[in-house]
N, C-alpha and C. Protein backbone atom coordinates (compact mmCIF):
# COMPACT_ATOMS: atom_id res chain seq x y z
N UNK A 1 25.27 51.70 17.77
CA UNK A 1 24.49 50.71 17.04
C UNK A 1 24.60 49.36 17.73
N UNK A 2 23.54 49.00 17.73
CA UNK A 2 23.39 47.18 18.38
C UNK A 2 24.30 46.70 17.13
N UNK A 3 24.96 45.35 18.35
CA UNK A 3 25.84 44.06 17.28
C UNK A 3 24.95 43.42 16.56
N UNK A 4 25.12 42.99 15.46
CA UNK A 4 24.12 41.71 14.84
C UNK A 4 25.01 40.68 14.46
N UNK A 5 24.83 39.41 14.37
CA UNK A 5 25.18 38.37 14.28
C UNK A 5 24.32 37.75 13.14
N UNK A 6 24.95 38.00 11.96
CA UNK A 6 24.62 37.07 10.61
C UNK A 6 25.44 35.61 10.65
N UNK A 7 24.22 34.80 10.76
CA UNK A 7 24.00 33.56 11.22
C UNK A 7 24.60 32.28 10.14
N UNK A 8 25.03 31.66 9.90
CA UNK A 8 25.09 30.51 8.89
C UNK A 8 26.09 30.83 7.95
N UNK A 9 26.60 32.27 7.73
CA UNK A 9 27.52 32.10 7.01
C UNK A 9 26.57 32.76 6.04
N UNK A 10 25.07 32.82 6.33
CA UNK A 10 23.91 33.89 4.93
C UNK A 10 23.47 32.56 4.67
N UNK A 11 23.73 31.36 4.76
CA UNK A 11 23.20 30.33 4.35
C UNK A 11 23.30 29.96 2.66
N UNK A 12 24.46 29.48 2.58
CA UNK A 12 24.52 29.33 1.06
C UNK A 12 24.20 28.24 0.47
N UNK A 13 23.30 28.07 0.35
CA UNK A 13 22.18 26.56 0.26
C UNK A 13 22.52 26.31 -1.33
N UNK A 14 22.46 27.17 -2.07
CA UNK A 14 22.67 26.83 -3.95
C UNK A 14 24.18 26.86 -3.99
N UNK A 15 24.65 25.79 -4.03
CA UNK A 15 26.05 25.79 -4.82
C UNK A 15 26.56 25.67 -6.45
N UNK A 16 25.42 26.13 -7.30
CA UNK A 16 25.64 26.31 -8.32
C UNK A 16 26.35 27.77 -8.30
N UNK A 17 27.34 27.57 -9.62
CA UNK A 17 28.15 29.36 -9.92
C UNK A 17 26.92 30.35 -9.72
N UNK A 18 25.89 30.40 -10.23
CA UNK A 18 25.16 31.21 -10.24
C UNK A 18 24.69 31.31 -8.43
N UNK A 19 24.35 30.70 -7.82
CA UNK A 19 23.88 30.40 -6.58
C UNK A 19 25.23 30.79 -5.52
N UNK A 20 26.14 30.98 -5.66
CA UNK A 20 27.07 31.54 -5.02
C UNK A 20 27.28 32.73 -5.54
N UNK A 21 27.48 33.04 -6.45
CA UNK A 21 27.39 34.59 -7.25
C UNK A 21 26.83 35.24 -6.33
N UNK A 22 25.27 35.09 -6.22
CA UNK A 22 23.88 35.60 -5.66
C UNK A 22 24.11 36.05 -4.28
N UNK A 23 24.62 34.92 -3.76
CA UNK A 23 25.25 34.73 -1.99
C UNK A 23 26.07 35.58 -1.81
N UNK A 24 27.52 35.90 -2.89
CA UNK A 24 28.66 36.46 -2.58
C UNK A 24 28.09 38.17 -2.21
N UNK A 25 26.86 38.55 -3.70
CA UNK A 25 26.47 39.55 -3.45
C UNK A 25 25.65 40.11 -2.42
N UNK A 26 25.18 39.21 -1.74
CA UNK A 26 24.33 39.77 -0.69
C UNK A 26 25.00 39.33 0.33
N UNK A 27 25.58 39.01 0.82
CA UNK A 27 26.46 38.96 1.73
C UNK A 27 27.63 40.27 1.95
N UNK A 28 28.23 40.74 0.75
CA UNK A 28 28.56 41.73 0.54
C UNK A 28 27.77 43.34 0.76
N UNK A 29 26.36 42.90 0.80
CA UNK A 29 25.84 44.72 1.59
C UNK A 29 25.50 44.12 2.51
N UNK A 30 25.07 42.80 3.10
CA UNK A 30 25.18 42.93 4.67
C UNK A 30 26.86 43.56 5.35
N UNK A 31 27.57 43.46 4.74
CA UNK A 31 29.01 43.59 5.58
C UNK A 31 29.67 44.83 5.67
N UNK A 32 28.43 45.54 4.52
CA UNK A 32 28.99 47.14 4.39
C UNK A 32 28.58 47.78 6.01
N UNK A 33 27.62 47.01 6.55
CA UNK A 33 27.21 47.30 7.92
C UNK A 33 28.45 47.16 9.03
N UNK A 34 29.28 48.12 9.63
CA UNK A 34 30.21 47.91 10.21
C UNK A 34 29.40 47.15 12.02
N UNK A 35 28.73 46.89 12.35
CA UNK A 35 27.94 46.81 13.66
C UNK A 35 27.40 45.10 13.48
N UNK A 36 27.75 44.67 11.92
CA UNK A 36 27.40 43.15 11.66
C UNK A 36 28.53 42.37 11.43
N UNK A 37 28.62 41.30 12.17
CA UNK A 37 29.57 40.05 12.46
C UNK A 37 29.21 38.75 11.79
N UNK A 38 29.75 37.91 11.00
CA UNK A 38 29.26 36.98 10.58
C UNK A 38 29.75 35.58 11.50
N UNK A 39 28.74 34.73 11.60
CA UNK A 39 29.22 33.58 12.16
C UNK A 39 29.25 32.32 11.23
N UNK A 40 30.38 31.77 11.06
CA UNK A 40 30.95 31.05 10.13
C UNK A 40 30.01 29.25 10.66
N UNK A 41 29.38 29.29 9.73
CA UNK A 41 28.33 27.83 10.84
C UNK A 41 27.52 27.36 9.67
N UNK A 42 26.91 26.27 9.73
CA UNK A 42 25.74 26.29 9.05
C UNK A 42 25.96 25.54 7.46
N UNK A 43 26.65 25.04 7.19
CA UNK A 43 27.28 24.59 5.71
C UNK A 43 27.40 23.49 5.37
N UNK A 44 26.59 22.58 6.29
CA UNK A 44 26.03 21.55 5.66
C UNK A 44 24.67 21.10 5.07
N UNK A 45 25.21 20.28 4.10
CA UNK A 45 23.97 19.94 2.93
C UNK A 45 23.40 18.71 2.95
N UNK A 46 22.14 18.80 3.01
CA UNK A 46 21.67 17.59 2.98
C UNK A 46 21.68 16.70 1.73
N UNK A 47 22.31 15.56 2.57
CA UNK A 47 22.51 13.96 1.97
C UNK A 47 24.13 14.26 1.43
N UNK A 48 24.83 14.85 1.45
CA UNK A 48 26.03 15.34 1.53
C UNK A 48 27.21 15.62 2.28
N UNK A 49 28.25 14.69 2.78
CA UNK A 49 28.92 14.81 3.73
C UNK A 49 29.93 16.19 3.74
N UNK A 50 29.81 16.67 4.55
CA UNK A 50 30.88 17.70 4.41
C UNK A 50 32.07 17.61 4.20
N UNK A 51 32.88 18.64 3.96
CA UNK A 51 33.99 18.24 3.64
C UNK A 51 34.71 19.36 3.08
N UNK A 52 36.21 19.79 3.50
CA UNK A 52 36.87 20.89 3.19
C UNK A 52 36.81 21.69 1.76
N UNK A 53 36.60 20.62 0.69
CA UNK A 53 37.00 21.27 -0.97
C UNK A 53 35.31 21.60 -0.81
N UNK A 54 33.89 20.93 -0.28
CA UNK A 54 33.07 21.41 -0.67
C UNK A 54 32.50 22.85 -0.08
N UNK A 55 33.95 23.29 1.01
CA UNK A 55 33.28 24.58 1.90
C UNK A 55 34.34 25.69 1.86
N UNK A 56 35.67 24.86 1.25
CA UNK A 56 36.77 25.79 1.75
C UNK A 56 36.69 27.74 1.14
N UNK A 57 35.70 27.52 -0.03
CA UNK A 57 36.00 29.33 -0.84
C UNK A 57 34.72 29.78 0.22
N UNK A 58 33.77 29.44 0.41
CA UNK A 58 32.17 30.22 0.71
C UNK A 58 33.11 30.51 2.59
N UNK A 59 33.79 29.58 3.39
CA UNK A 59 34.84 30.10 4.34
C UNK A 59 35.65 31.53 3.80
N UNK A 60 36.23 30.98 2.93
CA UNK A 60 37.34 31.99 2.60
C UNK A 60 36.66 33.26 2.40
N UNK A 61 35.65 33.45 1.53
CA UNK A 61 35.05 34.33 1.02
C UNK A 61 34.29 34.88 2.04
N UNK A 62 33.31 34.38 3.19
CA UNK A 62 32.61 34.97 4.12
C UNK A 62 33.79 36.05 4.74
N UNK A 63 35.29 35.26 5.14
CA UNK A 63 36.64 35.45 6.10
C UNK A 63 37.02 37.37 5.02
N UNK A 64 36.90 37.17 3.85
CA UNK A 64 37.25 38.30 3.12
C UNK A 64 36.88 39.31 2.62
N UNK A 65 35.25 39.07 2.73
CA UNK A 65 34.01 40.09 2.75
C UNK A 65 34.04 40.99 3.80
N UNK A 66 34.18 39.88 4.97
CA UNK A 66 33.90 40.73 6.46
C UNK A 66 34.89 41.00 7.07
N UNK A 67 36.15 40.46 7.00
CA UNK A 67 37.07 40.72 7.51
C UNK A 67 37.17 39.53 8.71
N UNK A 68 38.38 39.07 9.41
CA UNK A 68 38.96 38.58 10.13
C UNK A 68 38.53 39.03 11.63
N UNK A 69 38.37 39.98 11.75
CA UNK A 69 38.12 41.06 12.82
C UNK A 69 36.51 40.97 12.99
N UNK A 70 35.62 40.50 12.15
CA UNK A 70 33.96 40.48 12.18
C UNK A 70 33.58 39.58 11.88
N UNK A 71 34.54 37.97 11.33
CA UNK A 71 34.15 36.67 11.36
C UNK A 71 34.35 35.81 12.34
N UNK A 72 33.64 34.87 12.91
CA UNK A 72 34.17 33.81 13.83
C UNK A 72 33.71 32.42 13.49
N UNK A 73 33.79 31.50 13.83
CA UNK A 73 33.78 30.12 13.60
C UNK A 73 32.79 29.31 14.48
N UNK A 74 31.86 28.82 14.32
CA UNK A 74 30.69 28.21 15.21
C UNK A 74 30.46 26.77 14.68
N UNK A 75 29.93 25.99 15.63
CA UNK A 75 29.78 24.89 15.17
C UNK A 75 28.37 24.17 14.38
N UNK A 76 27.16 24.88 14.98
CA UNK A 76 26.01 24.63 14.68
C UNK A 76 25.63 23.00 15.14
N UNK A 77 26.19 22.70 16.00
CA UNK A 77 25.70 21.42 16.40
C UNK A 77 24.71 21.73 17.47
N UNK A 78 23.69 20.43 17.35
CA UNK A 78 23.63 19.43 16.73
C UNK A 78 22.83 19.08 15.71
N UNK A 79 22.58 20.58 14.91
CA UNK A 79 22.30 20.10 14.27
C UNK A 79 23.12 19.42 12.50
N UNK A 80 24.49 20.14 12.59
CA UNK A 80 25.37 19.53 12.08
C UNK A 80 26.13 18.29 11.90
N UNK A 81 25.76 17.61 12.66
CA UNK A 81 25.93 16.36 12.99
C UNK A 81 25.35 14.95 12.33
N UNK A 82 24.20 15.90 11.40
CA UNK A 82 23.73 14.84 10.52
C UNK A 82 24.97 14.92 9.02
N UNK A 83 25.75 16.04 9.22
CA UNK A 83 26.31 15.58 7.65
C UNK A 83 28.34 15.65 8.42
N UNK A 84 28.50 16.10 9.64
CA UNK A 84 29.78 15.98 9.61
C UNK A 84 30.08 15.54 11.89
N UNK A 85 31.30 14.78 12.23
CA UNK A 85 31.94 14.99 13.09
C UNK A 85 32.43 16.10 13.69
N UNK A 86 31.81 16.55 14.71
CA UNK A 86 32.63 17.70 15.61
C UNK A 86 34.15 17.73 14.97
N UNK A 87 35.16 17.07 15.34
CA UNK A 87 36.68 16.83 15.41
C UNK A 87 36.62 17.33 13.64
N UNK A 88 36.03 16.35 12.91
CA UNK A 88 36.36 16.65 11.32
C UNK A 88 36.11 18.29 10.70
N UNK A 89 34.82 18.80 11.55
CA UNK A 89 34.61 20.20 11.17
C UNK A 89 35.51 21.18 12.02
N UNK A 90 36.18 21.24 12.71
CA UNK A 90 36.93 21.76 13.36
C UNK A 90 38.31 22.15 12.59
N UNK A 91 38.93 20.67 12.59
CA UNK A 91 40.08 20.59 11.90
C UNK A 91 39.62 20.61 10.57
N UNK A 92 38.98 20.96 9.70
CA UNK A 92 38.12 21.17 8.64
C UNK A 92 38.45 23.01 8.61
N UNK A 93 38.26 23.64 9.52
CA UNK A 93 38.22 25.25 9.75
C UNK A 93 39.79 25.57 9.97
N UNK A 94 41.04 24.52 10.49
CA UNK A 94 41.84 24.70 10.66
C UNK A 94 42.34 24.91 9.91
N UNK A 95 42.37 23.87 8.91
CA UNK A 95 42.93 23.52 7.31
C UNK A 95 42.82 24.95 6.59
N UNK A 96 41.55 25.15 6.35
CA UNK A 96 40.79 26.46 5.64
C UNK A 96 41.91 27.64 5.89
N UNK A 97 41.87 28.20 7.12
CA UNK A 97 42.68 29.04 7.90
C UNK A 97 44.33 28.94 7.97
N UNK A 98 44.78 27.69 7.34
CA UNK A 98 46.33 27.81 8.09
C UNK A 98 47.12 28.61 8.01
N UNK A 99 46.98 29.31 6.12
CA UNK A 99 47.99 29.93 6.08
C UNK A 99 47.74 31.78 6.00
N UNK A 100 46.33 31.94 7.25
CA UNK A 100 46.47 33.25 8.03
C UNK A 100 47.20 33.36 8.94
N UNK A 101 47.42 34.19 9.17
CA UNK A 101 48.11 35.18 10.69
C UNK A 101 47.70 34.28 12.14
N UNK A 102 48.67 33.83 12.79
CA UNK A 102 48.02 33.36 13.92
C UNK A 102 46.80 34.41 14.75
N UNK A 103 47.56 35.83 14.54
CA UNK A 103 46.22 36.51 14.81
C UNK A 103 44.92 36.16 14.55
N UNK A 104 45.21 36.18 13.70
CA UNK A 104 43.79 36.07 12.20
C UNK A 104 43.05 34.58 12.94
N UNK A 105 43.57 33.65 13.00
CA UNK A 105 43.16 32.65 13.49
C UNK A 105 42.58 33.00 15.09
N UNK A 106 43.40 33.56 15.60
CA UNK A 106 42.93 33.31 16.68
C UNK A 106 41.46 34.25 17.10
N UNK A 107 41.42 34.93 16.04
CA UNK A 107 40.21 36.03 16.60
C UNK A 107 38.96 35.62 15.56
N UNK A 108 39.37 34.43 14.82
CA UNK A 108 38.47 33.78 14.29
C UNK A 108 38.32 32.55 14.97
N UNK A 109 38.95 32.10 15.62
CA UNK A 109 38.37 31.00 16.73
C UNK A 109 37.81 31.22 17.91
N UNK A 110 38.70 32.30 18.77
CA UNK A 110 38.12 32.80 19.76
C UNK A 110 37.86 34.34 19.74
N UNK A 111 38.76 35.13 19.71
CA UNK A 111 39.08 36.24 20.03
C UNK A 111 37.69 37.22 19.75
N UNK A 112 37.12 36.80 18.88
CA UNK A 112 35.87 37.90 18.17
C UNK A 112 34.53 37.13 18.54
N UNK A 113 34.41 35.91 18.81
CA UNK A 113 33.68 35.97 20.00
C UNK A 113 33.79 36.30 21.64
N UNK A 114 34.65 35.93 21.74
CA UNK A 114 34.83 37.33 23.70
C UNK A 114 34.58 38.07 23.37
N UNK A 115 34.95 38.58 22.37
CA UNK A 115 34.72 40.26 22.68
C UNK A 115 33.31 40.90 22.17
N UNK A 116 32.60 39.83 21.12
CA UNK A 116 31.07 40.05 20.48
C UNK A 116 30.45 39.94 21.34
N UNK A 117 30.67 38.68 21.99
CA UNK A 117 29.24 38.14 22.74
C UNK A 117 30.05 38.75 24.53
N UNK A 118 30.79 39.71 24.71
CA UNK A 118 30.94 40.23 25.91
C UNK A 118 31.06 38.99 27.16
N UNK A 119 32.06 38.57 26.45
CA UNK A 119 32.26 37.37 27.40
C UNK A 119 33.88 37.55 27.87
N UNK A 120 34.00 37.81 29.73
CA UNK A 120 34.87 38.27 30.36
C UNK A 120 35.45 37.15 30.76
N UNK A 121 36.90 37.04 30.37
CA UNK A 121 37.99 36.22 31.05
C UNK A 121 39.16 36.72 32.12
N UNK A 122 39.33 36.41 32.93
CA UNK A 122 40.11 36.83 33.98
C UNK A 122 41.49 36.29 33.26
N UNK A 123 41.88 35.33 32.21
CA UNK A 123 43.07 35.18 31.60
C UNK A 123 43.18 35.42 30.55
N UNK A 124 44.51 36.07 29.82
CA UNK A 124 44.89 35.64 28.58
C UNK A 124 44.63 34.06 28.38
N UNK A 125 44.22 33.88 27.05
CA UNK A 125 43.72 32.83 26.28
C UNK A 125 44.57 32.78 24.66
N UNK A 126 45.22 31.73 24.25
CA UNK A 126 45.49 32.43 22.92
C UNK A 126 44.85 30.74 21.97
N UNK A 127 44.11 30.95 21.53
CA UNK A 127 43.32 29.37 20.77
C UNK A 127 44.78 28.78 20.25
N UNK A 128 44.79 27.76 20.55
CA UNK A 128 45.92 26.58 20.18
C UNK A 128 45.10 26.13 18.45
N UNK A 129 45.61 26.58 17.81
CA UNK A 129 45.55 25.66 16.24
C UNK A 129 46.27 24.73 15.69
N UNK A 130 46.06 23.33 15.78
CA UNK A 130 46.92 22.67 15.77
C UNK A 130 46.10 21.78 14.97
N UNK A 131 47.12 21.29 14.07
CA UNK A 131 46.19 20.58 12.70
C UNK A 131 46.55 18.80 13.00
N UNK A 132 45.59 18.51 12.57
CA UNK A 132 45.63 16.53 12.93
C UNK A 132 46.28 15.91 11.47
N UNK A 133 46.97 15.09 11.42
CA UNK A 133 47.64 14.57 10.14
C UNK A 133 46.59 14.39 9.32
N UNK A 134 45.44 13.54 9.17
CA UNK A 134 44.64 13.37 8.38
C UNK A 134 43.06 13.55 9.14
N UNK A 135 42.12 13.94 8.36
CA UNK A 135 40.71 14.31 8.90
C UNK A 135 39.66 12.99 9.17
C-alpha cells in the first residue's frame, strides 16, 4: 500500500466540544488505515495567537489515535507565521511531548519522518529536545 500523509493534524478548525468530538471521530477511521501517517501542523486560528493550552489535547490526541510511530511534527510555515513564532511553536511541541519516551519524541520529531518521506542519512541522528525556560 502507498504511504499517505494526513495533513494538518485533519484540520480541527471548530474548537467547540462538539467540533472536536466530530474531529476526534474522524480522525479515528482515518488511523484505522495502517499505510496513513499523520502530520502534526496546521493549528493555527485565525485572529488567535497560538499557544500550548489552546493545542496541547488535539496534539495529544492526534499523538494517541495514531500512535507515536505514525505521528510527526511539521511546522506549516509560512504560513503559520501569521498566528505564532517558529522558536514558540517548536518549544510549544516540546512542552506537549515532555513527559514521553525520549523515543517517542524522537520519532516524533525526526525519526518518522526519515523513514516516511525515505530520507537517507549516512549518520545516526538522535533530535536533541531541549526545553527553553519560558516561551
Amino acid at each position: 500500500m502507498p504511504q499517505i500523509i494526513f495533513n494538518h493534524t485533519g484540520l480541527p478548525a471548530d474548537r467547540s466540544v462538539e467540533g472536536l468530538t466530530a474531529w476526534r471521530k474522524a480522525i479515528e477511521k482515518v488511523a484505522q488505515y495502517e499505510n496513513v501517517a499523520v502530520k502534526i501542523s496546521g493549528l493555527g486560528q485565525e485572529k488567535i495567537p497560538w499557544n500550548v493550552e489552546n493545542n496541547r489535547q488535539i496534539v495529544l490526541d492526534a499523538i494517541a489515535i495514531f500512535g507515536a510511530e505514525r505521528a510527526m511534527f511539521a511546522s506549516n510555515f509560512p504560513v503559520d507565521s501569521l498566528c505564532v513564532k517558529l522558536d514558540v511553536l517548536w518549544q510549544g511541541f516540546k512542552i506537549m511531548v515532555k513527559d514521553l519516551t525520549a523515543r517517542h519524541q524522537n520519532a516524533l520529531f525526526y525519526e518518522n519522518a526519515r523513514r516516511i518521506y525515505n530520507i537517507n542519512v549516512e549518520y545516526p541522528f538522535i533530535a536533541p529536545v531541549t526545553l527553553k525556560e519560558k516561551l
